[in-house]
Protein backbone atom coordinates (compact mmCIF):
# COMPACT_ATOMS: atom_id res chain seq x y z
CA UNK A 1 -115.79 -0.49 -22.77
CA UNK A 2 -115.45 1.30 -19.57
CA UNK A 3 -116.72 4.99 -19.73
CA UNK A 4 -116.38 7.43 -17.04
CA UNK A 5 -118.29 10.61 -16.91
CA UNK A 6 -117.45 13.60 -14.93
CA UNK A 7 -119.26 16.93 -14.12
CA UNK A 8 -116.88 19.56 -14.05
CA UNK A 9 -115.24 21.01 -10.72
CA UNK A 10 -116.55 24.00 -9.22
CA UNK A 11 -116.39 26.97 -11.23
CA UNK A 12 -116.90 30.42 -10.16
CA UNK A 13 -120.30 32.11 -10.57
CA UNK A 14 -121.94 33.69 -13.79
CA UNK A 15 -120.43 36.97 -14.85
CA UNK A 16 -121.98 39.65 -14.84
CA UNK A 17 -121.41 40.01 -18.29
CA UNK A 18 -122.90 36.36 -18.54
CA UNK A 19 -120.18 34.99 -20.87
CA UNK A 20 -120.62 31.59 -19.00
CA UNK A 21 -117.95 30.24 -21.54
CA UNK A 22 -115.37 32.09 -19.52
CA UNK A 23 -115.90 31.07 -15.55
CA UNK A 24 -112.59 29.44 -14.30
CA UNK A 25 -112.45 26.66 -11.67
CA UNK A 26 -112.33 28.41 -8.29
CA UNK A 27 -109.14 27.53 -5.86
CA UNK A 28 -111.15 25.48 -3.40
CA UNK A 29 -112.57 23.86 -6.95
CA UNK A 30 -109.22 22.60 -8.09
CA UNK A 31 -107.78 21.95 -4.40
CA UNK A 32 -111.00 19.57 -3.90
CA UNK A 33 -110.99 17.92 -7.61
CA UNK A 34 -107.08 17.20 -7.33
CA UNK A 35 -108.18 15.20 -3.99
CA UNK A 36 -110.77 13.52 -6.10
CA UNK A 37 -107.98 12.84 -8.87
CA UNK A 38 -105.87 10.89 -6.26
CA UNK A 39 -108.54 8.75 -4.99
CA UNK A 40 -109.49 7.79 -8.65
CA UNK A 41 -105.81 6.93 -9.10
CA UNK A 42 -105.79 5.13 -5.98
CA UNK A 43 -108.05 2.81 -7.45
CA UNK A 44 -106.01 2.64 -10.41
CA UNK A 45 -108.09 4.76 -13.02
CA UNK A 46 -106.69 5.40 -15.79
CA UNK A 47 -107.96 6.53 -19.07
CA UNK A 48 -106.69 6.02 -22.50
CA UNK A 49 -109.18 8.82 -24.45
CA UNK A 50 -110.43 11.92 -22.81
CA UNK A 51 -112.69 13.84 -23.64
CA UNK A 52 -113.61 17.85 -22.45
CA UNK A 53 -116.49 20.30 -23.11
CA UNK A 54 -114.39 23.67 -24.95
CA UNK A 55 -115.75 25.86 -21.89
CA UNK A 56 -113.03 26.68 -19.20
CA UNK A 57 -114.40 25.13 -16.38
CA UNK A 58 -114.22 21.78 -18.08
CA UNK A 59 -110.71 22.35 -19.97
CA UNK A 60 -109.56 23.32 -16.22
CA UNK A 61 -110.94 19.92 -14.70
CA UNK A 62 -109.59 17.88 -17.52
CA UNK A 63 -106.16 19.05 -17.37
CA UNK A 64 -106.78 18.31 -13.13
CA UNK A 65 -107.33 14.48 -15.11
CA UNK A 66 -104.26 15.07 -16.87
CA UNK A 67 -102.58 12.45 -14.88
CA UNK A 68 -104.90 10.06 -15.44
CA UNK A 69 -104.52 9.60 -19.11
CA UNK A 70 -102.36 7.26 -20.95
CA UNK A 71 -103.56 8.08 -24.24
CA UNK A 72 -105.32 11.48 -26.28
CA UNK A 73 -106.80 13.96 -24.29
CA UNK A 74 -108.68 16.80 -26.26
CA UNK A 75 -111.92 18.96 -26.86
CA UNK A 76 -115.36 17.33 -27.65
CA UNK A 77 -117.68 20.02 -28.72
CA UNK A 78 -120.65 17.61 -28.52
CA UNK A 79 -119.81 18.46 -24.29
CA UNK A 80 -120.78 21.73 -24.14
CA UNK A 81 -124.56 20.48 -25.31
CA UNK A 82 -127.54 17.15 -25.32
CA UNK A 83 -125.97 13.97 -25.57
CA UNK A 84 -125.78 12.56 -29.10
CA UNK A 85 -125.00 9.63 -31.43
CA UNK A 86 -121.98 11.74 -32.55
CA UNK A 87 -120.76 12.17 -29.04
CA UNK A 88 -120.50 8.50 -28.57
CA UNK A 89 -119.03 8.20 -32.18
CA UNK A 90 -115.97 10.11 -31.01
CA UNK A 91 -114.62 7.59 -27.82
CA UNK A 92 -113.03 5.22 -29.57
CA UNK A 93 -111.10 4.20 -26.41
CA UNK A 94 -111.35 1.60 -24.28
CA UNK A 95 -111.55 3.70 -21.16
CA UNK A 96 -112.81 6.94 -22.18
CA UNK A 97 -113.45 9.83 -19.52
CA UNK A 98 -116.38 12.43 -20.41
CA UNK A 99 -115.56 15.78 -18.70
CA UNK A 100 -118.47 17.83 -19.22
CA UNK A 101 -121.93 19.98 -17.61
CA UNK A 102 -125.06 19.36 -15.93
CA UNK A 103 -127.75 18.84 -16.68
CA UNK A 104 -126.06 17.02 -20.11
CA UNK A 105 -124.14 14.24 -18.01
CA UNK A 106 -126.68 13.30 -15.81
CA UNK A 107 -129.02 12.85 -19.18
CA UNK A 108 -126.02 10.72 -20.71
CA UNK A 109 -126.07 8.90 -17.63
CA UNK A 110 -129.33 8.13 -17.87
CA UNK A 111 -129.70 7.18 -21.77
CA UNK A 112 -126.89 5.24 -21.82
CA UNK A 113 -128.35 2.60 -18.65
CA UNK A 114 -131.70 3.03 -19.42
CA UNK A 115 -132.03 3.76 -23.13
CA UNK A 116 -134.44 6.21 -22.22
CA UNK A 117 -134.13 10.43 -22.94
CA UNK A 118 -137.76 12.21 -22.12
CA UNK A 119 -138.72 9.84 -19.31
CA UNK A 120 -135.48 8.85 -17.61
CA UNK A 121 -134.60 9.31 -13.96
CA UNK A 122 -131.98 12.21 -13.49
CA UNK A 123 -127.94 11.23 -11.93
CA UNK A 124 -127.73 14.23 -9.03
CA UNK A 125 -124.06 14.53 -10.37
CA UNK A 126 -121.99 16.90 -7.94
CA UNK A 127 -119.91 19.45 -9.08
CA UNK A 128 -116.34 17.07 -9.87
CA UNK A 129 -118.79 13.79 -9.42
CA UNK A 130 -117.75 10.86 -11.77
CA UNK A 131 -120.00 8.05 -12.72
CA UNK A 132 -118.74 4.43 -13.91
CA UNK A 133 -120.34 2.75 -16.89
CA UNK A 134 -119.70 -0.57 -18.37
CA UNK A 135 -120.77 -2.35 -21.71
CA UNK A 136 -121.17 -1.72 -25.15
CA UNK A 137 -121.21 2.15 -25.90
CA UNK A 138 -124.82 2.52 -26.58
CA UNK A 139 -128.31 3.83 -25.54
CA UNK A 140 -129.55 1.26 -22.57
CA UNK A 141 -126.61 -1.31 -22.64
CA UNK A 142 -124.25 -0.26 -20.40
CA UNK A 143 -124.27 -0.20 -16.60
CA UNK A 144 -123.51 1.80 -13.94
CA UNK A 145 -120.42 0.37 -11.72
CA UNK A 146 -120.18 3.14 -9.38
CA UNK A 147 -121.40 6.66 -8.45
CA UNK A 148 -118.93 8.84 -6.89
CA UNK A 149 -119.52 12.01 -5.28
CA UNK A 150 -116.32 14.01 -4.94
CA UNK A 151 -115.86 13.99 -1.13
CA UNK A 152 -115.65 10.24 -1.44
CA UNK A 153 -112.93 9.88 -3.95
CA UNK A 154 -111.09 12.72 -1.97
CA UNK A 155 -111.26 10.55 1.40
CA UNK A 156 -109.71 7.22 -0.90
CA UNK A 157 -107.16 9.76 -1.99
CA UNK A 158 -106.17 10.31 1.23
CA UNK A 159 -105.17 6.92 2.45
């Protein structure tokens, strides 16, 4: 299985209200993801399940994906909180994009290569980073193929 996790784009500050559920993707947010978009289709990404956290900010970057999928693209509750065994129940594709929050992707990351939750080094995923796994969908078998901060799949976009 290839998985590919993704922090969402950047999102507009906390309201003052603090209904974080609500913050949008900011204009430079999108204009920089949809860069990122092309350079992951440059190297011919696609995805055949995607999976999104229900908060805005990740709905926004997944529909950014949109192009990018070949296959069912909805909500994953599970995103919007710790990683869990029913979170890797639900991508039953064989290239399955996460779209989803810090600091919950860089701990997926992390259990997923290492096996390891409490102790586990931390993934400094960007806002609109994507990460690269490989193997069999479980805690500490699958790799990590590539790291991508944002900037750098917007340059490949650009060729």
């Amino acid at each position: 299985m290839e998985l590919f996790l993704v922090r969402h784009a950047e999102a507009e500050e906390r309201a003052a209200n603090g209904r974080d559920e609500a913050r949008a993707l900011t204009a430079r947010g999108r204009k920089r993801f949809a860069r990122a978009v092309a350079g992951l289709a440059r190297l011919d990404v696609e995805f055949d399940q995607l999976l999104h956290s229900p908060l805005l900010r990740a709905m926004e970057t997944a529909d950014l994906c949109a192009p990018l999928v070949v296959g069912e693209l909805r909500v994953a509750n599970e995103l919007a909180r710790d990683p869990s065994t029913e979170l890797l129940a639900s991508c039953t594709g064989l290239r399955v994009a996460l779209v989803g929050h810090e600091p919950w992707m860089s701990e997926l990351c992390a259990w997923l290569v290492t096996g390891e939750r409490e102790r586990a080094p931390r993934f400094a995923f960007q806002k609109g980073g994507v990460a690269h796994l490989s193997g069999e969908l479980a805690p500490g078998t699958m790799r990590l193929v590539a790291f991508w901060p944002p900037a750098t799949l917007a340059e490949l976009g650009r060729k």
